[in-house]
Protein backbone atom coordinates (compact mmCIF):
# COMPACT_ATOMS: atom_id res chain seq x y z
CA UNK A 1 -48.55 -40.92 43.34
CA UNK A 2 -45.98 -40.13 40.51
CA UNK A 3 -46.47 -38.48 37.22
CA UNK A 4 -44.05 -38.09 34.62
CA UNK A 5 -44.35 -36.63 31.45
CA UNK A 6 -41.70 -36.23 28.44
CA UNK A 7 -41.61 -32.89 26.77
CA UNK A 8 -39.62 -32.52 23.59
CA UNK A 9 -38.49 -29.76 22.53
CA UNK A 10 -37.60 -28.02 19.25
CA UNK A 11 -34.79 -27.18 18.57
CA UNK A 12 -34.45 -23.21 17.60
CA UNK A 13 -33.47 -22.98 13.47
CA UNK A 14 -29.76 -22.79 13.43
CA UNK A 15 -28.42 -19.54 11.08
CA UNK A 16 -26.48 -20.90 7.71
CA UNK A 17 -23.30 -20.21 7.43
CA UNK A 18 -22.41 -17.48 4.71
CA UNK A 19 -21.47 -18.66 1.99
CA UNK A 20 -17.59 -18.99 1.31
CA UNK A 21 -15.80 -15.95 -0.38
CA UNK A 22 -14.94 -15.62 -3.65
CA UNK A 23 -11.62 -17.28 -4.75
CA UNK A 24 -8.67 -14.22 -4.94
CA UNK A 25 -6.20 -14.77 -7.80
CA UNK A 26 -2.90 -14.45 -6.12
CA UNK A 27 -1.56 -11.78 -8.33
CA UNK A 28 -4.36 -9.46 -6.88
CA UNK A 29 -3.28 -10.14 -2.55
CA UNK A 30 0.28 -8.47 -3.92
CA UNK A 31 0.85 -4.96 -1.97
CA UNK A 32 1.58 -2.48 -5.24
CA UNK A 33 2.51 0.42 -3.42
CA UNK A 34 4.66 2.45 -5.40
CA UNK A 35 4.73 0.25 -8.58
CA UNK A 36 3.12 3.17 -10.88
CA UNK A 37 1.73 6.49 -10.81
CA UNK A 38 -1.53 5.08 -10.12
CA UNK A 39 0.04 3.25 -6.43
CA UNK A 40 2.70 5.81 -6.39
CA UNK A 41 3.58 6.84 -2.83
CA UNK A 42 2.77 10.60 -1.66
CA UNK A 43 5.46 12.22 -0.33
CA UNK A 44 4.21 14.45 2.56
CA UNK A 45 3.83 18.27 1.73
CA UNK A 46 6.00 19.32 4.64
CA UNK A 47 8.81 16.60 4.29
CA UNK A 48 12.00 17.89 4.73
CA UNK A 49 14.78 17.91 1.57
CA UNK A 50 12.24 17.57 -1.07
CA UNK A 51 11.05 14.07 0.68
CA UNK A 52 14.54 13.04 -0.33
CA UNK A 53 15.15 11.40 3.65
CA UNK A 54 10.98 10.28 3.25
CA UNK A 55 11.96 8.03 0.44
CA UNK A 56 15.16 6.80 1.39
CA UNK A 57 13.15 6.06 4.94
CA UNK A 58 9.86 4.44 2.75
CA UNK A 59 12.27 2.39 0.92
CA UNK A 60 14.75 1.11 3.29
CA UNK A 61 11.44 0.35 5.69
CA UNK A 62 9.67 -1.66 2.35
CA UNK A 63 12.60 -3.44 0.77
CA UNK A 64 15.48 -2.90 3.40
CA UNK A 65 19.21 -2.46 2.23
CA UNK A 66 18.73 -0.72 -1.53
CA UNK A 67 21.20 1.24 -3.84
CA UNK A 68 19.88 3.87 -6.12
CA UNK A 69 20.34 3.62 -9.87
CA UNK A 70 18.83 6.37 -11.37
CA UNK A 71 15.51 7.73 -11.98
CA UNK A 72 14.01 11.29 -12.49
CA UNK A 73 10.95 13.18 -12.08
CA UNK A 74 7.89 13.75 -14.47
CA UNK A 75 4.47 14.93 -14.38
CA UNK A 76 1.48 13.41 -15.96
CA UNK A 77 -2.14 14.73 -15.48
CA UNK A 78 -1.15 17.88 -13.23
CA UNK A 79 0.47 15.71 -10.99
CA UNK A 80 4.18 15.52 -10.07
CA UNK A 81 6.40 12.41 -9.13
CA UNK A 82 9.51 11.21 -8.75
CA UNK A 83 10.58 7.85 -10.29
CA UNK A 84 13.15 5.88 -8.23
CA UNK A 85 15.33 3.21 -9.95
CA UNK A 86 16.89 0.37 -6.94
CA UNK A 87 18.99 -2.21 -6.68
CA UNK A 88 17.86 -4.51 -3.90
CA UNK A 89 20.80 -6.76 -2.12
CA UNK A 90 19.42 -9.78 -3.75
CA UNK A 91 19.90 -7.89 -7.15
CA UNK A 92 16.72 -7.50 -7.89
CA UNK A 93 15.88 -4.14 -9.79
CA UNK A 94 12.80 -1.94 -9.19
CA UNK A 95 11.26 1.21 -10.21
CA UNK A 96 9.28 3.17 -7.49
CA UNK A 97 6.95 5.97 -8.06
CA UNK A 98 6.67 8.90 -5.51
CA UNK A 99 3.77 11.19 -5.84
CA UNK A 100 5.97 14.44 -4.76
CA UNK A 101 3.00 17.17 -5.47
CA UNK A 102 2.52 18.63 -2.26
CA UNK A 103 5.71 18.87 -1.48
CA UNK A 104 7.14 20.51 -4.65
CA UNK A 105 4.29 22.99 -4.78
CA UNK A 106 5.20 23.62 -0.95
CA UNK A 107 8.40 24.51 -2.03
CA UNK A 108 7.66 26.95 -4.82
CA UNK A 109 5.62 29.31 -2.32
CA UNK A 110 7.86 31.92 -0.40
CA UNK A 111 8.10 31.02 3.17
């Protein structure tokens, strides 16, 4: 003799899928490193030449071939930085910010 039954089975509750993110205005997926005080670029305290060869090196690595065109250094709340004006080889102009605190108080203390 033969029996058969059919057992069904249920099937185990499948997790929802997250919901999507939230849409990212394409301004805000731009890398602003350097493009003010508040993204400026710290200069390591020990960097040779007052971080002159870290910039150069930062900049060359971000934008490749650049010519400098000026730019100075200031100091706003306590902090110290110098402000790089560039020339890229497309002839596009930009100001970068360098956050050179460490590395000008380094200098100031006797060695």
């Amino acid at each position: 003799m033969l029996i058969a039954g059919c057992a069904t089975r249920t099937p185990a509750p499948t997790a929802s899928a997250p919901p999507p993110p939230p849409p990212v205005a394409a301004q805000d997926l731009v890398d602003h490193s350097g493009d003010s005080v508040e993204t400026a670029i710290s200069v390591p305290a020990d960097a040779p030449d007052g971080g002159a060869d870290f910039e150069n090196h930062w900049l060359f690595d971000r934008y490749g071939r650049f010519r400098r065109n000026g730019g100075g250094t200031g100091t706003l709340d306590g902090r110290r930085y110098n402000v790089v004006k560039i020339e890229l080889a497309s002839g596009e102009k930009k100001t970068v910010y360098f956050d050179i605190t460490e590395n000008w108080q380094r200098s100031l203390t006797p060695h």
